[in-house]
N, C-alpha and C. Protein backbone atom coordinates (compact mmCIF):
# COMPACT_ATOMS: atom_id res chain seq x y z
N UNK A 1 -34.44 3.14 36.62
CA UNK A 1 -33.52 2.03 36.82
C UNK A 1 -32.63 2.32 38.03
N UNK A 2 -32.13 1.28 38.97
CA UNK A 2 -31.48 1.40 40.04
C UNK A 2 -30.22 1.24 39.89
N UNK A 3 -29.79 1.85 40.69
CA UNK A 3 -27.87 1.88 40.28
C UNK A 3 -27.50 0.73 40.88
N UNK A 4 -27.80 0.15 41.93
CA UNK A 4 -27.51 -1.33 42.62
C UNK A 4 -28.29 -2.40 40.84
N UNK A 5 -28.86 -2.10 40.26
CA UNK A 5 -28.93 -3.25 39.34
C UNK A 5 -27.78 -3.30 38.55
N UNK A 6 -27.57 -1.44 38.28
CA UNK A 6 -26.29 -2.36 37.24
C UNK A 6 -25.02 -2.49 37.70
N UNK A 7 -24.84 -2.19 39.05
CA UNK A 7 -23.74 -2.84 39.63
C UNK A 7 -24.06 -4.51 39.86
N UNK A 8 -24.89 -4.95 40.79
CA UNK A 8 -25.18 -6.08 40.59
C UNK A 8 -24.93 -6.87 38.87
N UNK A 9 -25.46 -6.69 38.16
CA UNK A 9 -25.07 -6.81 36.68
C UNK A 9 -24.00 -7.31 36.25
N UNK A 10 -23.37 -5.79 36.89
CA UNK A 10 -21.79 -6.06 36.06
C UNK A 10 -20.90 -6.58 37.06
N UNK A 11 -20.94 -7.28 38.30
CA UNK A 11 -20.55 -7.64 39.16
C UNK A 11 -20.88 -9.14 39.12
N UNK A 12 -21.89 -9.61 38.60
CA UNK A 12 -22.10 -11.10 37.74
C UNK A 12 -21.40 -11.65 36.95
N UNK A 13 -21.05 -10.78 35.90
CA UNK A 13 -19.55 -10.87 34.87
C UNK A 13 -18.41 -10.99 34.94
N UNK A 14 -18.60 -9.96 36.00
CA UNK A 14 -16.48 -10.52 36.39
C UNK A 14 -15.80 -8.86 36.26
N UNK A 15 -14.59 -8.79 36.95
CA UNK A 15 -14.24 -7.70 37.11
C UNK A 15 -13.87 -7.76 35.68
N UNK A 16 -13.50 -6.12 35.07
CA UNK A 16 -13.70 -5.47 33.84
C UNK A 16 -14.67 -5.36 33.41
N UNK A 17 -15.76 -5.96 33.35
CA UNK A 17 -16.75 -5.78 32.21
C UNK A 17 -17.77 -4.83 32.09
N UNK A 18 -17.32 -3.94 30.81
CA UNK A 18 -17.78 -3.07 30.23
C UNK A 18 -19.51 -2.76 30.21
N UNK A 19 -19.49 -1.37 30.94
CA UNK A 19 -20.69 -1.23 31.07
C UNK A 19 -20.97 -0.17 29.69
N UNK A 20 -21.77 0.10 28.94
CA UNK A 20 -22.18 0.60 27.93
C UNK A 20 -24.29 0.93 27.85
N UNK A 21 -24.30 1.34 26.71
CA UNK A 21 -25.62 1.09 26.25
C UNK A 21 -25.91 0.10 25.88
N UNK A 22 -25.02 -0.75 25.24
CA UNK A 22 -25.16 -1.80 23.97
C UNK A 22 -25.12 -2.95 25.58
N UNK A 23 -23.73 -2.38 26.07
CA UNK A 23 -23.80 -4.28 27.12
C UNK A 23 -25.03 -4.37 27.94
N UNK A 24 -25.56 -2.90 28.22
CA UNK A 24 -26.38 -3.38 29.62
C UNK A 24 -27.73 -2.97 28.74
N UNK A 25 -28.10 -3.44 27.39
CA UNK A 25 -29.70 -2.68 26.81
C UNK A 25 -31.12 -3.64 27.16
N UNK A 26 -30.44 -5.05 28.01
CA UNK A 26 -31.82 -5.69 28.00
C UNK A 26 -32.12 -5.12 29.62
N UNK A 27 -31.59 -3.98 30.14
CA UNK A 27 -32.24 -3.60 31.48
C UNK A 27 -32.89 -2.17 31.32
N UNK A 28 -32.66 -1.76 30.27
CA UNK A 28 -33.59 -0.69 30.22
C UNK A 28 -33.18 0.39 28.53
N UNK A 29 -33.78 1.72 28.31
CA UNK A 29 -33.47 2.17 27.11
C UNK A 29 -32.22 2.82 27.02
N UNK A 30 -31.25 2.95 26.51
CA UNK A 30 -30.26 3.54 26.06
C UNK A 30 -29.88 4.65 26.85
N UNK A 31 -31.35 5.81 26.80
CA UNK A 31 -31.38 7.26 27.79
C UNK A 31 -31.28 6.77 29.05
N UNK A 32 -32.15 6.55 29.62
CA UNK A 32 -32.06 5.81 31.32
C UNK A 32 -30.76 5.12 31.63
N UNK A 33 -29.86 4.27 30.43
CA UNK A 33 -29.03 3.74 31.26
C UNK A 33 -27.77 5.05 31.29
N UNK A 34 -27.72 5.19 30.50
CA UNK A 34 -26.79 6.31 29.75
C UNK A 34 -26.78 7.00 31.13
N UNK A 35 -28.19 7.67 31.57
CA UNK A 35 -27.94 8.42 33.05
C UNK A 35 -27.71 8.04 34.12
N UNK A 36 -27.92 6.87 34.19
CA UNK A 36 -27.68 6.10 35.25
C UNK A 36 -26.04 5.86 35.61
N UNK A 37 -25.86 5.32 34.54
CA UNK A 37 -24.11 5.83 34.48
C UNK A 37 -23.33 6.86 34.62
N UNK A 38 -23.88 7.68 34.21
CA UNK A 38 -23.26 9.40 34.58
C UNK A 38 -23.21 9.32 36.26
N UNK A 39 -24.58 9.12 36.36
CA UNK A 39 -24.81 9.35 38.06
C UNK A 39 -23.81 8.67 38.64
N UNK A 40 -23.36 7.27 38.54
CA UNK A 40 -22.55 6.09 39.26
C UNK A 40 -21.32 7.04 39.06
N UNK A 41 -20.86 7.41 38.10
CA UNK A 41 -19.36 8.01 37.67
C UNK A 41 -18.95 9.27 38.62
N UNK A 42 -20.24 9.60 39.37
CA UNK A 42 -20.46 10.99 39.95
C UNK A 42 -19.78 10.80 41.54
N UNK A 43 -20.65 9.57 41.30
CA UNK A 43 -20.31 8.65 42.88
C UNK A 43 -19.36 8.02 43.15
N UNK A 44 -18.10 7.94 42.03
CA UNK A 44 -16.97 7.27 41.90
C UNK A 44 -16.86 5.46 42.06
N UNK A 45 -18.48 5.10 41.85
CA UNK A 45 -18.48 3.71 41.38
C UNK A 45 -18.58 3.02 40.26
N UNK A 46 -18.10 3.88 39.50
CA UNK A 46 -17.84 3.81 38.44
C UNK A 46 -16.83 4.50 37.43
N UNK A 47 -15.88 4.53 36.31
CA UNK A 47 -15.66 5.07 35.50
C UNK A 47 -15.01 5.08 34.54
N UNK A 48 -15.14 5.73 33.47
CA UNK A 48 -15.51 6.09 32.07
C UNK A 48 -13.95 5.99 31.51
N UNK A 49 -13.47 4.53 31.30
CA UNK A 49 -12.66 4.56 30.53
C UNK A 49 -12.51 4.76 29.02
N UNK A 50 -13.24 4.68 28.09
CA UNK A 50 -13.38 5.20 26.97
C UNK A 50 -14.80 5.83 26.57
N UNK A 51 -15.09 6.39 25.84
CA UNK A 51 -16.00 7.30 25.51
C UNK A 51 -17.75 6.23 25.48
N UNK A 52 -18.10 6.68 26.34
CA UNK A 52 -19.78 5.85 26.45
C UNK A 52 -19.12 3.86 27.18
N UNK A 53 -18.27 3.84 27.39
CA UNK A 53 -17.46 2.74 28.26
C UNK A 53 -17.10 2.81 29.39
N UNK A 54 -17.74 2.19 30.51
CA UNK A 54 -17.36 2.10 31.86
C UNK A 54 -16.48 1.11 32.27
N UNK A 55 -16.30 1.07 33.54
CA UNK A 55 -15.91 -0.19 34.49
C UNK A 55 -16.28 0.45 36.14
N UNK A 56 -16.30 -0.64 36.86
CA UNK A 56 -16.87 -1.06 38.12
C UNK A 56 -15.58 -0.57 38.66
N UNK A 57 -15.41 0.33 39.29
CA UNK A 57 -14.13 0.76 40.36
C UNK A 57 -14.36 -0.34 41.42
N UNK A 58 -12.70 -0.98 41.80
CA UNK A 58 -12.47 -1.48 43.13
C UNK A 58 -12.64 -0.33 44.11
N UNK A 59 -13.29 -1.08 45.30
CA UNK A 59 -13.17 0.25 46.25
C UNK A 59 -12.07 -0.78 47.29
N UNK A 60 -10.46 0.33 47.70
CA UNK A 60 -9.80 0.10 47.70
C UNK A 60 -9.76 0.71 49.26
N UNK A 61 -8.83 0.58 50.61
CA UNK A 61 -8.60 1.10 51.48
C UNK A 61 -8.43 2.73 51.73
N UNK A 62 -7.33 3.23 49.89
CA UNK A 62 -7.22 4.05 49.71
C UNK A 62 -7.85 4.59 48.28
N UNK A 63 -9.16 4.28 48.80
CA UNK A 63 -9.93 4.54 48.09
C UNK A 63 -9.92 4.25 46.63
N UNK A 64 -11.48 4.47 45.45
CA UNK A 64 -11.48 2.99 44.60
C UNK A 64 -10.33 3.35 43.27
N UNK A 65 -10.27 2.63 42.89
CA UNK A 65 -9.33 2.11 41.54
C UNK A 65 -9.93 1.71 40.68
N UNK A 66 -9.53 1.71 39.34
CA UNK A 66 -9.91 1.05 38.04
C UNK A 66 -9.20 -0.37 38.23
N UNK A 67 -9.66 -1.56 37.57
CA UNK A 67 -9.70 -2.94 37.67
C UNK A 67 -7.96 -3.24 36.78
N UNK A 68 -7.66 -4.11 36.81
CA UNK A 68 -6.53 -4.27 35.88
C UNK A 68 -6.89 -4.50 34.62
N UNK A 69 -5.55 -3.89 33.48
CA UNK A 69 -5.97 -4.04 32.19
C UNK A 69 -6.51 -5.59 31.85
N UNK A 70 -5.79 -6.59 32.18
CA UNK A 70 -6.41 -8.17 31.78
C UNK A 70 -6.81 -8.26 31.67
N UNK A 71 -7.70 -7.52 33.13
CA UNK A 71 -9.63 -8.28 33.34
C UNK A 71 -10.41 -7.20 31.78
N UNK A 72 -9.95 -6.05 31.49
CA UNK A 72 -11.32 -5.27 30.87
C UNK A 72 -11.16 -5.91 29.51
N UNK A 73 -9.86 -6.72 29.04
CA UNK A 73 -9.12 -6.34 27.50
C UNK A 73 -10.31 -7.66 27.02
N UNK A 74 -10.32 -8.96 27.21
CA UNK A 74 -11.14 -10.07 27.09
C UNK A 74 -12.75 -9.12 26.93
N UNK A 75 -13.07 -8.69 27.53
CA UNK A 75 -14.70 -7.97 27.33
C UNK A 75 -14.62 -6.76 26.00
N UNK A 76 -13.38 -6.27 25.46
CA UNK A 76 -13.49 -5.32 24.05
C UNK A 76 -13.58 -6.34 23.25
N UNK A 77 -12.57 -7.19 23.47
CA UNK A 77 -12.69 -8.35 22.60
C UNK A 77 -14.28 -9.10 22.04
N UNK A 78 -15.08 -9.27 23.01
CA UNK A 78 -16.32 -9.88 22.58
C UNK A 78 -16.98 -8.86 22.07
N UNK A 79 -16.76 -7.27 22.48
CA UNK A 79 -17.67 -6.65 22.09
C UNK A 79 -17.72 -6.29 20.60
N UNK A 80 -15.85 -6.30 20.23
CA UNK A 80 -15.36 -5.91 18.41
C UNK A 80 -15.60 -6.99 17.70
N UNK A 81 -15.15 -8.39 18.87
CA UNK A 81 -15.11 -9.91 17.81
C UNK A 81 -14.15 -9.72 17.20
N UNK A 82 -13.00 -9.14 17.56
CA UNK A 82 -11.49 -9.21 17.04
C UNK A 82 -10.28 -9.26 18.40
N UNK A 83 -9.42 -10.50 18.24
CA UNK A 83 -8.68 -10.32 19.04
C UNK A 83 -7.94 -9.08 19.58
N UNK A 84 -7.39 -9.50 20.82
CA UNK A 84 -6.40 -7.87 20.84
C UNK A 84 -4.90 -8.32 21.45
N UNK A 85 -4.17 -8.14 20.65
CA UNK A 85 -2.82 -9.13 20.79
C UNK A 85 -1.63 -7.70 21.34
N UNK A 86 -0.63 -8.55 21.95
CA UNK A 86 0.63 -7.43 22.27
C UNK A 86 0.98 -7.13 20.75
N UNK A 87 1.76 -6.17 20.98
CA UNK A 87 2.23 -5.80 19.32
C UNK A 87 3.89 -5.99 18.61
N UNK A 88 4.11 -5.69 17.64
CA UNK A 88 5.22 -6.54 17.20
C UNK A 88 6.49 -6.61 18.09
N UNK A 89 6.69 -5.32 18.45
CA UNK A 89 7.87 -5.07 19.49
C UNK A 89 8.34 -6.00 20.47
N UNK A 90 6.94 -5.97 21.22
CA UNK A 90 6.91 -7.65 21.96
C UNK A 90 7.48 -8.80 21.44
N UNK A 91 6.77 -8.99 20.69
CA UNK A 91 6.83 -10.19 20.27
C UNK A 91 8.45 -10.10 19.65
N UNK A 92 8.68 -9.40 19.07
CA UNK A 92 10.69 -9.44 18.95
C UNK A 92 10.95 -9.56 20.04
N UNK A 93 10.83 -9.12 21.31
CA UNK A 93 11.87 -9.12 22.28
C UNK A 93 11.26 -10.20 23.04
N UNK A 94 10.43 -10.81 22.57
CA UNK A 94 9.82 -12.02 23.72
C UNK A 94 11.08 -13.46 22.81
N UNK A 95 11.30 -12.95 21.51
CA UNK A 95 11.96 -13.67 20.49
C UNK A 95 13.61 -13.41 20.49
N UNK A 96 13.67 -12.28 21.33
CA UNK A 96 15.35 -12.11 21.49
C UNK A 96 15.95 -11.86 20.06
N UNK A 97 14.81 -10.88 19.29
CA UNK A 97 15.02 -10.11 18.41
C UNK A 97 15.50 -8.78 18.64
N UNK A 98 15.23 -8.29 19.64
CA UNK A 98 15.53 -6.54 19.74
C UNK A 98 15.29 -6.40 20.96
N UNK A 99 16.00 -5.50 21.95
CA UNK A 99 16.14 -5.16 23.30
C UNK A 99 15.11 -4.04 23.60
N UNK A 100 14.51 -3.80 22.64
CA UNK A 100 13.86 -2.23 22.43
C UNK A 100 12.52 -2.79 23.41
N UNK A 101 11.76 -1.71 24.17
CA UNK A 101 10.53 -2.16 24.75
C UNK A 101 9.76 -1.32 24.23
N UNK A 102 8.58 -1.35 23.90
CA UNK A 102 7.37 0.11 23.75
C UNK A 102 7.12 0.79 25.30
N UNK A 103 7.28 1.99 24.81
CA UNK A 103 7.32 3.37 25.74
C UNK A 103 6.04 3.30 26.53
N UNK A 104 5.04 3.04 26.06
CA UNK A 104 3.43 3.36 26.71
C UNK A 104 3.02 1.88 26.18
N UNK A 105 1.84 1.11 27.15
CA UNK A 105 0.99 -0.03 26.89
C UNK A 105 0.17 0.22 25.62
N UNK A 106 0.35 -0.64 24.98
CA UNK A 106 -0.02 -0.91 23.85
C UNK A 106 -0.74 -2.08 23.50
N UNK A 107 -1.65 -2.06 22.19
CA UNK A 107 -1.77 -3.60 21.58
C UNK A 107 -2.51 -3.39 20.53
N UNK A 108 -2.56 -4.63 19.72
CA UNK A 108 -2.56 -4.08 18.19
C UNK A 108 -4.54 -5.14 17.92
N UNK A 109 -5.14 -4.89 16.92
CA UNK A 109 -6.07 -5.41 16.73
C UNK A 109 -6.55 -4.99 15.53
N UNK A 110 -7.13 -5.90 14.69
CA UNK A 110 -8.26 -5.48 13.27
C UNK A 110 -9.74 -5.24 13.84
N UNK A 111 -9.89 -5.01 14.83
CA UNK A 111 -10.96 -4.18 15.59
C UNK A 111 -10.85 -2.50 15.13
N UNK A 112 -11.62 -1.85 15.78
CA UNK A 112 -11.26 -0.52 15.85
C UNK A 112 -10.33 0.39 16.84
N UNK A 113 -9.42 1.09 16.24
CA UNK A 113 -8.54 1.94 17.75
C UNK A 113 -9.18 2.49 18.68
N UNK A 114 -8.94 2.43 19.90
CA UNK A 114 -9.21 3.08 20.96
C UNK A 114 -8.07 3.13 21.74
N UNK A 115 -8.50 3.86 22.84
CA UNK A 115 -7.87 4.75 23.73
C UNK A 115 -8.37 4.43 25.20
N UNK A 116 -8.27 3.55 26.20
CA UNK A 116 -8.35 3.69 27.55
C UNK A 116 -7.95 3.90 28.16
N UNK A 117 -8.36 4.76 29.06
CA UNK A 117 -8.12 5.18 30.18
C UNK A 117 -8.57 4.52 31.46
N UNK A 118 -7.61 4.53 32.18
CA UNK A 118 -7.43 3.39 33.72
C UNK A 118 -6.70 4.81 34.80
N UNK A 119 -7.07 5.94 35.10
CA UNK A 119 -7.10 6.75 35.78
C UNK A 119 -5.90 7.67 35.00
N UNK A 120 -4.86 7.73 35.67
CA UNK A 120 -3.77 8.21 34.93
C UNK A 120 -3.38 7.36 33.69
N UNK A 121 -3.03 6.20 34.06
CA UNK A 121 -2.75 5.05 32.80
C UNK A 121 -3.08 5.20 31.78
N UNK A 122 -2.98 5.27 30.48
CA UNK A 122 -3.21 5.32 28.97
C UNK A 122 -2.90 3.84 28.67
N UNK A 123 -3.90 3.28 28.14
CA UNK A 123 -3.61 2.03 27.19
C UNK A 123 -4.18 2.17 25.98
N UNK A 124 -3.21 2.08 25.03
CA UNK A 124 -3.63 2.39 23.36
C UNK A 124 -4.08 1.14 22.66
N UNK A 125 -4.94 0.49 21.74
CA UNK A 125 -5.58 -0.53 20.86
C UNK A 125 -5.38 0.24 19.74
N UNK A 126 -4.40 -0.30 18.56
CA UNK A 126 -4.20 0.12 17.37
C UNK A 126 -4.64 -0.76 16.70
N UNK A 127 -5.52 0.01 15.76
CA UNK A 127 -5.71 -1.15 14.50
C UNK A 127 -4.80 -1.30 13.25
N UNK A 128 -5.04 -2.10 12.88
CA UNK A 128 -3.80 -2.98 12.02
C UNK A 128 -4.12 -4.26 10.85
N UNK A 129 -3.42 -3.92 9.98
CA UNK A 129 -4.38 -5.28 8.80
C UNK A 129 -4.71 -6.64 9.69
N UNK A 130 -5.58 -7.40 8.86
CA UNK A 130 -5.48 -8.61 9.39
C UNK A 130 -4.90 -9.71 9.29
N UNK A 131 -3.54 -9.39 8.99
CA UNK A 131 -2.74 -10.54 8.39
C UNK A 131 -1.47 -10.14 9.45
N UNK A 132 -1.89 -9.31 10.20
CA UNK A 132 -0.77 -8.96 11.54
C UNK A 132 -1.09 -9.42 12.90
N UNK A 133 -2.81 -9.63 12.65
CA UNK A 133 -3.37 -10.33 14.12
C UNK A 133 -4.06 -12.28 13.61
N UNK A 134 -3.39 -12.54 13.27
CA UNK A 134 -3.70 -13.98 12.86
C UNK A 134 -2.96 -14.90 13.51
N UNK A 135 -3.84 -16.15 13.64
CA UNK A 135 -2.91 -16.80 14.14
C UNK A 135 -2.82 -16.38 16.10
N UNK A 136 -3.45 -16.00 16.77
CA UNK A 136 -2.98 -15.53 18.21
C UNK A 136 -2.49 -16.29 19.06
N UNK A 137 -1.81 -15.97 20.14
CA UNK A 137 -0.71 -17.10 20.89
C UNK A 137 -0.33 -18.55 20.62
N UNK A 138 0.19 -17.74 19.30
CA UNK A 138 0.90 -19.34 18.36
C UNK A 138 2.36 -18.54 17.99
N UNK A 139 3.24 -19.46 17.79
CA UNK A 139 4.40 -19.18 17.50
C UNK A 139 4.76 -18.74 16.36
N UNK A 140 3.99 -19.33 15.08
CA UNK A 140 3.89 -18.59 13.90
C UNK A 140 3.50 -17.70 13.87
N UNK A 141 2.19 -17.34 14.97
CA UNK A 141 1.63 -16.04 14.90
C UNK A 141 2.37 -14.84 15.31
N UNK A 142 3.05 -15.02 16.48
CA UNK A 142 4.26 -14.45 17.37
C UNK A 142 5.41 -14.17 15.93
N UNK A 143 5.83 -14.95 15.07
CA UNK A 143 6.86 -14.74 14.32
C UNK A 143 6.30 -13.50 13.02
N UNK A 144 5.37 -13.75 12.64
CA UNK A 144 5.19 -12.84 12.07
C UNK A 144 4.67 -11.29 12.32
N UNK A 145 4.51 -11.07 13.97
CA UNK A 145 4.26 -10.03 14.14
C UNK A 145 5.58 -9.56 14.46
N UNK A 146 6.92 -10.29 15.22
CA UNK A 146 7.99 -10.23 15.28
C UNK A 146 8.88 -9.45 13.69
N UNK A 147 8.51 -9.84 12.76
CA UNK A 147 9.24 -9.99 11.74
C UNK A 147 8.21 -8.13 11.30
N UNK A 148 7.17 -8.43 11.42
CA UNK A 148 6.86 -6.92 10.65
C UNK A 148 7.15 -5.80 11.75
N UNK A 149 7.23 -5.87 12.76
CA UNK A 149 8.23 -4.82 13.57
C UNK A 149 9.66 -4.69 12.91
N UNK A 150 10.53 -5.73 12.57
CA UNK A 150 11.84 -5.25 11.90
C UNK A 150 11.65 -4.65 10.74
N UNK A 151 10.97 -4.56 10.19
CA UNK A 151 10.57 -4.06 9.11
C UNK A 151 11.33 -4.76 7.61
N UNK A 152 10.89 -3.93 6.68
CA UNK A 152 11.56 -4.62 5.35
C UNK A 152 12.90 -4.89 5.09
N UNK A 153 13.47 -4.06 5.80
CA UNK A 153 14.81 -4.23 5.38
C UNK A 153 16.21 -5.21 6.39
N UNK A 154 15.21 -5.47 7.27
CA UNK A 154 15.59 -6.50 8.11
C UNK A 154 15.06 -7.89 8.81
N UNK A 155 13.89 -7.78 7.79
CA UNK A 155 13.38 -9.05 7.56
C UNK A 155 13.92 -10.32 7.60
N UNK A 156 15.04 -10.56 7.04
CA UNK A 156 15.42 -11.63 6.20
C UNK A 156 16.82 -11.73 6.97
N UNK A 157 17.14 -11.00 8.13
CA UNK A 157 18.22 -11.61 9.18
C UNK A 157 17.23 -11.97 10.21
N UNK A 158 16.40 -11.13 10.21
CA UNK A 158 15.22 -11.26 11.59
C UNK A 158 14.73 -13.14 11.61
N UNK A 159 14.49 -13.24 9.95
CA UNK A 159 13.98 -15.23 9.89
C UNK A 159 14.81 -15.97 10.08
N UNK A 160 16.40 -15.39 9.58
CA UNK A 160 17.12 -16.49 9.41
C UNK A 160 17.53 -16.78 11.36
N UNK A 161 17.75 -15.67 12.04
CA UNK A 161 17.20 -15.78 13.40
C UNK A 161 16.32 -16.72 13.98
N UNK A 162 15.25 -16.73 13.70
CA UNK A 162 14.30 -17.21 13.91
C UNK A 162 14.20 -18.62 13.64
N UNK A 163 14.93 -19.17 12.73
CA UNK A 163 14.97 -20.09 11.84
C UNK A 163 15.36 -21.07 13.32
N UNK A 164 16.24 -21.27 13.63
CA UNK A 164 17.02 -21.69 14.68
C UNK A 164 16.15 -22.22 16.04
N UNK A 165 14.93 -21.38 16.29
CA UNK A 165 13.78 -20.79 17.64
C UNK A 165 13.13 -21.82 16.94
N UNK A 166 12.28 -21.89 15.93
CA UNK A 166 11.10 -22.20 15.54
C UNK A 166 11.22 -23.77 14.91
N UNK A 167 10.29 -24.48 15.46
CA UNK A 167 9.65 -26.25 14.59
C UNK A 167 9.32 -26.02 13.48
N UNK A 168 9.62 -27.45 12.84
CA UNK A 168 9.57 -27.23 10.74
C UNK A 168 7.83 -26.44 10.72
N UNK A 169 7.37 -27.27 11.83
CA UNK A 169 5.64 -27.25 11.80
C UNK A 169 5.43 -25.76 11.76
N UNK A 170 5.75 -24.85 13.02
CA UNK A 170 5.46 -23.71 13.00
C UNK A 170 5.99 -22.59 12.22
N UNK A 171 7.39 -23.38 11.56
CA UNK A 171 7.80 -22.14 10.41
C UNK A 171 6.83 -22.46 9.02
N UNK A 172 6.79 -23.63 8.75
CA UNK A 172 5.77 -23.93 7.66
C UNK A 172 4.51 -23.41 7.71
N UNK A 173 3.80 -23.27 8.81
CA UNK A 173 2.42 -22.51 9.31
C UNK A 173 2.85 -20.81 9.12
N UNK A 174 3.76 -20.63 9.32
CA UNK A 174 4.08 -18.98 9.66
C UNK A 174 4.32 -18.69 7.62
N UNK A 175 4.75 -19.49 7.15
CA UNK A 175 5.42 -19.24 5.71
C UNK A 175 4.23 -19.17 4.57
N UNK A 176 3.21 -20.18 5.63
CA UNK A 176 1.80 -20.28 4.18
C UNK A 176 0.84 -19.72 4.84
N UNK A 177 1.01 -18.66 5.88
CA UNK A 177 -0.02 -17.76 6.38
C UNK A 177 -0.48 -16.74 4.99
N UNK A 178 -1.96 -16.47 5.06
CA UNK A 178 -2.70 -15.97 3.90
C UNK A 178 -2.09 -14.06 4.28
N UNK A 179 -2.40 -13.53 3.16
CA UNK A 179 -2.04 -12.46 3.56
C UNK A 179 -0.92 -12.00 3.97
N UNK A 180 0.26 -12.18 3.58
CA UNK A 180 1.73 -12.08 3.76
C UNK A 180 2.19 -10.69 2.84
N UNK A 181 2.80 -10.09 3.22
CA UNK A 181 3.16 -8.79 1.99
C UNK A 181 4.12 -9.36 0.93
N UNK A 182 4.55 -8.34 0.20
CA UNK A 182 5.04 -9.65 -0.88
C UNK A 182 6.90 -9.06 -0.32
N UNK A 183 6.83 -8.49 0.12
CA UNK A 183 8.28 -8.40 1.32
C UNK A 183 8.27 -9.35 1.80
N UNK A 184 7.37 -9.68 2.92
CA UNK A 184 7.76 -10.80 3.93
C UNK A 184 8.28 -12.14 2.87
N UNK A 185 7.35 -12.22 1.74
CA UNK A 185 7.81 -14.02 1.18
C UNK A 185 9.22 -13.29 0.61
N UNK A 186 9.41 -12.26 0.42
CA UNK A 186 10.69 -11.87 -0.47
C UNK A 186 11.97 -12.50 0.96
N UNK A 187 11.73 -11.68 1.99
CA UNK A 187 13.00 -12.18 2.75
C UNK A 187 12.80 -13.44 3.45
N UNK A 188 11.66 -14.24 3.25
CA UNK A 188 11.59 -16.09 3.50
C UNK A 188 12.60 -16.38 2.18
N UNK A 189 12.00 -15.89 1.04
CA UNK A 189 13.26 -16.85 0.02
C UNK A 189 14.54 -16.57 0.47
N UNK A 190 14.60 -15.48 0.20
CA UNK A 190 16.36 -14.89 1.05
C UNK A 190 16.85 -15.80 1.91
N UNK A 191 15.77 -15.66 2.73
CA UNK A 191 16.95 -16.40 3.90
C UNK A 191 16.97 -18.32 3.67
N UNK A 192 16.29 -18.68 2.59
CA UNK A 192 16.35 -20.17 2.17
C UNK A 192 15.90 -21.17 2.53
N UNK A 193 14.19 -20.39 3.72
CA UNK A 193 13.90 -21.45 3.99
C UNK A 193 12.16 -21.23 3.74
N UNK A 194 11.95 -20.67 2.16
CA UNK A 194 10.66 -20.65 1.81
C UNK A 194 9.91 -21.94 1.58
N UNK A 195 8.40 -22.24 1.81
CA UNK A 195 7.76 -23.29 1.41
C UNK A 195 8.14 -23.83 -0.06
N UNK A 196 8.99 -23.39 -0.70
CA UNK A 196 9.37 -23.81 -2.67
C UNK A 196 11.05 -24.75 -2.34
N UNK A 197 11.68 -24.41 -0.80
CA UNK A 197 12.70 -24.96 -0.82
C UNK A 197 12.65 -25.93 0.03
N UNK A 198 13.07 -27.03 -0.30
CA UNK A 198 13.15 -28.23 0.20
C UNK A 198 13.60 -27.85 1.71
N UNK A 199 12.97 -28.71 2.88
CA UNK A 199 13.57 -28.26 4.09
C UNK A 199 14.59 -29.77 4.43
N UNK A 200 15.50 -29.25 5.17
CA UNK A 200 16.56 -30.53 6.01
C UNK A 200 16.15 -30.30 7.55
N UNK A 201 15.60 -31.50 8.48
CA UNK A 201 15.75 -31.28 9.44
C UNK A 201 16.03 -30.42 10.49
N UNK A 202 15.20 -30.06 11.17
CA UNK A 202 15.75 -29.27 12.53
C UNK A 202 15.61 -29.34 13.92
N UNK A 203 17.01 -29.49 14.88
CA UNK A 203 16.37 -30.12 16.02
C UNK A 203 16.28 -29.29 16.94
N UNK A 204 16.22 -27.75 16.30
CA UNK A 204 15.65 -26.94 17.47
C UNK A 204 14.21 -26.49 17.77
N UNK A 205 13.52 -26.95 18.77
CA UNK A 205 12.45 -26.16 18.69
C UNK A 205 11.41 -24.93 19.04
């Protein structure tokens, strides 16, 4: 197999996309590609961000680079078939819940954890139930990953917060999400605005 095929290949796809055994197996057997990749990685057109996982180095003026996280994160995604979302922290401080930022790139998924590497860069994929990645770039979805970062015991100032941010629609969606701990419905009643209590109007949204 030629190393111009599976650059060509993965250069069809779009920057990030994951070169493997599994992505590239209708061009040849597993062994052959497997070496073929070593070789490219040798040549620095390639490399090995997670274990048997490539990417296509930019070749750069000052010489090549790994692609940005954006482009590779969409291609784990098809390969687990589980989203891969920012993680709760975010989502509080995207909510003007907590000033706090995460230390190292992160993101959370009911996929499996991994670990990439983007030269020096570390980007971590934690896995996590699936009642923490539901719902993705929705506001209910955002609230409840918001709310299990404060954890239990601050739950129930964290909603009534929230209460204020969020449409009847999207707190009602966030309140009858499946899979809720029995904390989270504990500090929805608390704060008085569980699906069992009548709601009054709200004109914030």
């Amino acid at each position: 197999m030629s190393r111009d095929t599976i650059l060509e290949f993965a250069r069809q796809r779009g920057e990030g996309f994951i070169l493997s055994a599994a992505s590239l197996k209708d061009l040849g057997s597993p062994f052959v590609i497997m070496r073929t990749l070593i070789r490219l990685e040798k040549t620095e057109e390639i490399a090995e961000i997670c274990r048997g996982r490539y990417v296509v180095l930019i070749q750069g003026s000052y010489g090549p680079y790994p692609p940005e996280v954006h482009t590779v994160l969409p291609f784990i995604e098809h390969e687990t078939g589980h989203p891969i979302l920012v993680p709760g922290i975010c989502a509080a401080n995207l909510l003007d819940l907590t000033t706090q930022i995460p230390m190292r790139q992160c993101y959370i998924t009911a996929g499996p954890s991994m670990e990439l590497h983007f030269g020096k860069h570390v980007v971590e994929i934690r896995h996590v139930d699936e009642w923490l990645v539901q719902m993705p770039n929705t506001a209910a979805g955002n609230a409840i990953r918001a709310v299990d970062f404060l954890g239990e015991h601050f739950a129930e100032d964290g909603l009534r917060k929230l209460r204020g941010k969020m449409s009847d629609a999207d707190w009602s969606t966030m309140a009858m999400a499946p899979g809720l701990p029995e904390w989270f419905h504990a500090a929805l009643e608390a704060s008085g605005r569980s699906p069992d209590i009548e709601e009054t109007p709200d004109e914030c949204e």
